[in-house]
C-alpha atoms as a PDB file:
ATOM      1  CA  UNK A   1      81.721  77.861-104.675  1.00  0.00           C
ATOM      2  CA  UNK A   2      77.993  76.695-104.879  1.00  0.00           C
ATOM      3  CA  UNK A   3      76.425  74.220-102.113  1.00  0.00           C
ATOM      4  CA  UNK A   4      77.401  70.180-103.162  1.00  0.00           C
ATOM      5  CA  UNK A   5      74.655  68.267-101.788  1.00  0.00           C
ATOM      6  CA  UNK A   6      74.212  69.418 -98.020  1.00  0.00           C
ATOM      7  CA  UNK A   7      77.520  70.259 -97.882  1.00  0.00           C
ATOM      8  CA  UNK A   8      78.271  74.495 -98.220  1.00  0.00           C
ATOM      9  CA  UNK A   9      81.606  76.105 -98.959  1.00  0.00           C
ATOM     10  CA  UNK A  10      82.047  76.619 -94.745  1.00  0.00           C
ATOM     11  CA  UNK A  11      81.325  72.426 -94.725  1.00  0.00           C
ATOM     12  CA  UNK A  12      84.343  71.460 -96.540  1.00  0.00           C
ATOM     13  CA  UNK A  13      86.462  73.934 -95.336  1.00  0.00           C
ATOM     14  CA  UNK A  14      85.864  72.856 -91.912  1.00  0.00           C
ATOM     15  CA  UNK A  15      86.256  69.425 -93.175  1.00  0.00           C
ATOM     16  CA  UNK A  16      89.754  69.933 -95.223  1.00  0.00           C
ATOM     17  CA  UNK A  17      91.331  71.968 -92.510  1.00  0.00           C
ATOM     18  CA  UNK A  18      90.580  69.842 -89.503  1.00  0.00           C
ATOM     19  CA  UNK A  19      87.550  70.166 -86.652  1.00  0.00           C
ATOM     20  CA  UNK A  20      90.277  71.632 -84.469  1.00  0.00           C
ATOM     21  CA  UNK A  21      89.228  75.443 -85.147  1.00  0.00           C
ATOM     22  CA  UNK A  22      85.878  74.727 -84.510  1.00  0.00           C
ATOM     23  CA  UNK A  23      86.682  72.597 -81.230  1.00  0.00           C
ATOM     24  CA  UNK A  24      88.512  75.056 -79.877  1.00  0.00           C
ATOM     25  CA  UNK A  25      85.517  77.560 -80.472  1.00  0.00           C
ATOM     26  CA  UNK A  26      83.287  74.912 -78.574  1.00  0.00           C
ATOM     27  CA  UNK A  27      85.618  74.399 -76.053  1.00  0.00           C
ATOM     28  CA  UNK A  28      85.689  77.770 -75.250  1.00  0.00           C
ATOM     29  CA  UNK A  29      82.116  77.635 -74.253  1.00  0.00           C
ATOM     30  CA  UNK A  30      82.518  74.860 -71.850  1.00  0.00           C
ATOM     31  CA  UNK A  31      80.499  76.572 -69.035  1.00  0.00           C
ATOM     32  CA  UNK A  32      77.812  75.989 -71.789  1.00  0.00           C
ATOM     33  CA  UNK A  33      78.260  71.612 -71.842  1.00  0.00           C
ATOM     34  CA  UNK A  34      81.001  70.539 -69.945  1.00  0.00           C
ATOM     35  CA  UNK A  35      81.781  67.753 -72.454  1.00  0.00           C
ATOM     36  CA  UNK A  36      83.065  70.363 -75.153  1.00  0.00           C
ATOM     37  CA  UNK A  37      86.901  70.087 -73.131  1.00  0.00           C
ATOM     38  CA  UNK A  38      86.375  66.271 -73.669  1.00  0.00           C
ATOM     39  CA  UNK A  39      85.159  66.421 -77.606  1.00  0.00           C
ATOM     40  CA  UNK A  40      87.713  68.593 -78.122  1.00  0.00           C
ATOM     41  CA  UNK A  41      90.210  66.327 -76.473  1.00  0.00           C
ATOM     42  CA  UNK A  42      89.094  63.048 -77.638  1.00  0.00           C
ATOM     43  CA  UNK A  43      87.374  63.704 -80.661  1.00  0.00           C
ATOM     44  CA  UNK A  44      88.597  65.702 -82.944  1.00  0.00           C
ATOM     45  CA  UNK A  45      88.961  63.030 -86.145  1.00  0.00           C
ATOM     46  CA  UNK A  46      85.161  62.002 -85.674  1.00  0.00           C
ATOM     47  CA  UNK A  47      82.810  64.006 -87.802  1.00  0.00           C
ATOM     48  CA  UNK A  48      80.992  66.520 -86.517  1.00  0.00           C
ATOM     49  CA  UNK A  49      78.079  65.015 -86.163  1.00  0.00           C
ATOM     50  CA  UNK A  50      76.034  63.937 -82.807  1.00  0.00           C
ATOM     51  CA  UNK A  51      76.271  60.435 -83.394  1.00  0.00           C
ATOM     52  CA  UNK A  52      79.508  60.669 -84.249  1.00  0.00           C
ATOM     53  CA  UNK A  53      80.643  62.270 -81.005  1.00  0.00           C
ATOM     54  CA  UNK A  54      78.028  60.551 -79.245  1.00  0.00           C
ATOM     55  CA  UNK A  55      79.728  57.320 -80.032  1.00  0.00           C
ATOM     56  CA  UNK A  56      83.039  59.209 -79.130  1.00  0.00           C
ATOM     57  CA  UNK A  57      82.211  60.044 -76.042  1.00  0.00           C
ATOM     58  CA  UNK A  58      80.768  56.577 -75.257  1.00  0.00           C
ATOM     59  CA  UNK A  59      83.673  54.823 -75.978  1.00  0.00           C
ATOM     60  CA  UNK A  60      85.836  57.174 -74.291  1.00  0.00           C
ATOM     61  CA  UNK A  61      83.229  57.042 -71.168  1.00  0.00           C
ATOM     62  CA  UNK A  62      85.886  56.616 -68.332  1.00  0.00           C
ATOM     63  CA  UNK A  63      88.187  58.811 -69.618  1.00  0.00           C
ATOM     64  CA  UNK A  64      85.670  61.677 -69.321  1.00  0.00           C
ATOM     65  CA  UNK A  65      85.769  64.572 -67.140  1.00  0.00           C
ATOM     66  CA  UNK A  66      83.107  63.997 -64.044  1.00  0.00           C
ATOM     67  CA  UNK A  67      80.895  66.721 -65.042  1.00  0.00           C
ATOM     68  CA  UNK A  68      80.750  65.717 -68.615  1.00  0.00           C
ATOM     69  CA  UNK A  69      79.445  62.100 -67.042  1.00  0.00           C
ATOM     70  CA  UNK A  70      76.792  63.887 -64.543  1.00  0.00           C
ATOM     71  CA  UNK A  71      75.945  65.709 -67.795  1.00  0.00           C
ATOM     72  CA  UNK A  72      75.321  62.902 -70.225  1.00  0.00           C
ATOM     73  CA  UNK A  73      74.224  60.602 -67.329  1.00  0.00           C
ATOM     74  CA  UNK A  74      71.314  63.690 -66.867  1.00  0.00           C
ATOM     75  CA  UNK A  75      70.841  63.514 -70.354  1.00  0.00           C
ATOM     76  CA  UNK A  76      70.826  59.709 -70.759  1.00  0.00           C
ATOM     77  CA  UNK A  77      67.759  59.170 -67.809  1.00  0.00           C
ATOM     78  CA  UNK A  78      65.776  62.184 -69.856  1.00  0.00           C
ATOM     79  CA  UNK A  79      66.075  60.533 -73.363  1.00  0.00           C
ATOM     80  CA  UNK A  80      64.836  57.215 -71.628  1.00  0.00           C
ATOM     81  CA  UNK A  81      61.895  58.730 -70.043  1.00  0.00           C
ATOM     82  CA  UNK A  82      60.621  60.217 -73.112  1.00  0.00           C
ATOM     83  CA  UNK A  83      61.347  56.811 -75.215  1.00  0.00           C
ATOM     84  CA  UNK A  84      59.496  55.465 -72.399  1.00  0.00           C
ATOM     85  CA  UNK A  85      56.691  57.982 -72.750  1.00  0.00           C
ATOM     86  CA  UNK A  86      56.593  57.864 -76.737  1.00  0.00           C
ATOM     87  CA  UNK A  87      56.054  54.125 -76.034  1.00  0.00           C
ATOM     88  CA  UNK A  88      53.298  54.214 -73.618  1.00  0.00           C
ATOM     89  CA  UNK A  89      51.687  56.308 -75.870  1.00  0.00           C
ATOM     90  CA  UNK A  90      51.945  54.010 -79.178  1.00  0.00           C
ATOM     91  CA  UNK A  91      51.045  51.051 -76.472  1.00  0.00           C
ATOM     92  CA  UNK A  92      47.595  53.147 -75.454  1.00  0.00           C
ATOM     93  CA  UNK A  93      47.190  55.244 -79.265  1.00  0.00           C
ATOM     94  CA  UNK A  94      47.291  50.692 -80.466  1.00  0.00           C
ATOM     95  CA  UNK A  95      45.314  49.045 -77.920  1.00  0.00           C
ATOM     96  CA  UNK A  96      42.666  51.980 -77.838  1.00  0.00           C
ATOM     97  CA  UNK A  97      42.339  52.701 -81.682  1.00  0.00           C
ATOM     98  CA  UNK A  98      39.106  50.886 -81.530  1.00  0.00           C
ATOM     99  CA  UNK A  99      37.364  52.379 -78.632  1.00  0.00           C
ATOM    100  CA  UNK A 100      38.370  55.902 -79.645  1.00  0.00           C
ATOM    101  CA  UNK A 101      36.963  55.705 -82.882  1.00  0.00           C
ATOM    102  CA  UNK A 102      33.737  54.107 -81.315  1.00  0.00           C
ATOM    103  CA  UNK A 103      32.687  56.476 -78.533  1.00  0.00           C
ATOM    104  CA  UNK A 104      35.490  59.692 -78.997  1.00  0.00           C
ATOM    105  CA  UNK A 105      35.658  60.518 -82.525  1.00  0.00           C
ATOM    106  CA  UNK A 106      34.234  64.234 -82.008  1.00  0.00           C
ATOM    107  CA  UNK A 107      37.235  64.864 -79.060  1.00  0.00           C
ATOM    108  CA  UNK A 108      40.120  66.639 -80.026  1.00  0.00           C
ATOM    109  CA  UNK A 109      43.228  64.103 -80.674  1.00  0.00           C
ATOM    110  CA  UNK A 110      45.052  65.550 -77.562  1.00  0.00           C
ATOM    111  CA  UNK A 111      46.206  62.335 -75.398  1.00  0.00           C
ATOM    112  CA  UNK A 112      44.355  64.334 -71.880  1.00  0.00           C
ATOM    113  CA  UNK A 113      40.848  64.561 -73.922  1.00  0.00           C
ATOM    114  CA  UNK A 114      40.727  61.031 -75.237  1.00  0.00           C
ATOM    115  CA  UNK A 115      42.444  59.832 -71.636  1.00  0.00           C
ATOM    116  CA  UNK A 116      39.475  61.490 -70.267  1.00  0.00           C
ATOM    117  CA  UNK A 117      36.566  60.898 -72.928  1.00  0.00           C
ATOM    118  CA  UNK A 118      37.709  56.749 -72.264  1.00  0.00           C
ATOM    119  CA  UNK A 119      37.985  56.942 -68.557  1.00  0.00           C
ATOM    120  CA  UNK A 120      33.837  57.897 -69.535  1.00  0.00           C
ATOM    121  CA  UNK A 121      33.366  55.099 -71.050  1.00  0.00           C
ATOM    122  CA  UNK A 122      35.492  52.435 -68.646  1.00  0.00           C
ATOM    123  CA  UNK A 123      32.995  50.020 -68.836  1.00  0.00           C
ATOM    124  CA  UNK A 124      32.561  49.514 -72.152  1.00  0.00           C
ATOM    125  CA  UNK A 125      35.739  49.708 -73.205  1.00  0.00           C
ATOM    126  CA  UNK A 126      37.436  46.389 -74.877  1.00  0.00           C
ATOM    127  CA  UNK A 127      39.632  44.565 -72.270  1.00  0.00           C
ATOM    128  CA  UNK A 128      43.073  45.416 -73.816  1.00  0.00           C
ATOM    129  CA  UNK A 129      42.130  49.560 -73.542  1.00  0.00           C
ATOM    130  CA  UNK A 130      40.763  49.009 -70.282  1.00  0.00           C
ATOM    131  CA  UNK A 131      44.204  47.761 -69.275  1.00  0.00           C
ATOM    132  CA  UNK A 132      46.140  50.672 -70.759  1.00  0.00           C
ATOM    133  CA  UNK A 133      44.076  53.099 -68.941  1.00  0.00           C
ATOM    134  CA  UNK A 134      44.467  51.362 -65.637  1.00  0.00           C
ATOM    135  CA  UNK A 135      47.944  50.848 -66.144  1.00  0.00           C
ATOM    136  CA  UNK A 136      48.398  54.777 -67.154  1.00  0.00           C
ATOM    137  CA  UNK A 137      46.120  56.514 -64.214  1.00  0.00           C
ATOM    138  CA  UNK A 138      48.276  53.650 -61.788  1.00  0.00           C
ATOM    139  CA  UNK A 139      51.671  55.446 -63.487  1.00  0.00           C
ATOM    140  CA  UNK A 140      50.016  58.850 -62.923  1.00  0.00           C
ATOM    141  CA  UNK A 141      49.386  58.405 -59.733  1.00  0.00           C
ATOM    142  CA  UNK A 142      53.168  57.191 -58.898  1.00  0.00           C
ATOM    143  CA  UNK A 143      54.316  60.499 -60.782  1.00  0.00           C
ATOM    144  CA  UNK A 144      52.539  62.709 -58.293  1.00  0.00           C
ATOM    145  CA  UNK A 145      53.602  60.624 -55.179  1.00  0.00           C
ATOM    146  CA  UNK A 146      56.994  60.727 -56.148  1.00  0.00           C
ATOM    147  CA  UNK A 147      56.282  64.375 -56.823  1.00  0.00           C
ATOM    148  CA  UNK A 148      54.767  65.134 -53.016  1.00  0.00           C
ATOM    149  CA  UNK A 149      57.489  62.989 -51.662  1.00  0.00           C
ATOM    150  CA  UNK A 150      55.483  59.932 -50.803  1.00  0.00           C
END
């Protein structure tokens, strides 16, 4: 049978015969993610997609196992702090765009070289870039407190 769209013979064989073969498989490599015992249990009409089971397993959130809650509770905080990251760094990339152009356009687009080319340059730089650059050396400097134990 020839590929339909995304979909490949294995796709809608998985899909006509139920995800309960292939749960079973996942479950079996539970040490792996602990929440495969809990897709497996509670999700086996979703589609086997992430957001699918995401959703699954968020509505189901108090029915889970404990260490499939550590484990997406884990996994929850370290999505946030990169959202959190990726937004700092559109906040600085926006309110900088300016002052890069100006005095770094020969520095490599690496967010450590233009942190460091503008720190050069505090004083001239336009009041909204000044701010981000406090506001990221004052997060920087919490990061390696919290690091040292402070």
């Amino acid at each position: 049978m020839k590929p339909i769209g995304k979909f490949c013979l294995a796709a809608l064989v998985t899909a006509f015969l139920g995800l309960s073969p292939m749960l079973e498989t996942l479950a079996s490599g539970a040490e792996k993610d602990p929440c495969l015992e809990d897709i497996s249990k509670f999700c086996r009409n979703f589609p086997p997609t992430k957001a699918a089971i995401s959703n699954c397993l968020e509505y189901h959130e108090k029915e889970l196992s404990a260490a499939c809650q550590e484990y997406r509770s884990k996994m929850t905080g370290r999505r946030q702090e990169i959202r959190e990251e990726m937004a700092a760094r559109v906040r600085f990339r926006q309110a900088c765009k300016n002052d890069m152009a100006k005095f770094c356009k020969d520095v490599k687009p690496e967010m450590e070289a233009i942190f460091q080319c503008l720190g050069g340059h505090e004083k001239e730089l336009t009041g909204p870039c000044a701010e981000e650059i406090r506001a990221r050396r004052s997060a920087a400097k919490e990061t390696k407190e919290k690091k040292m134990g402070k």
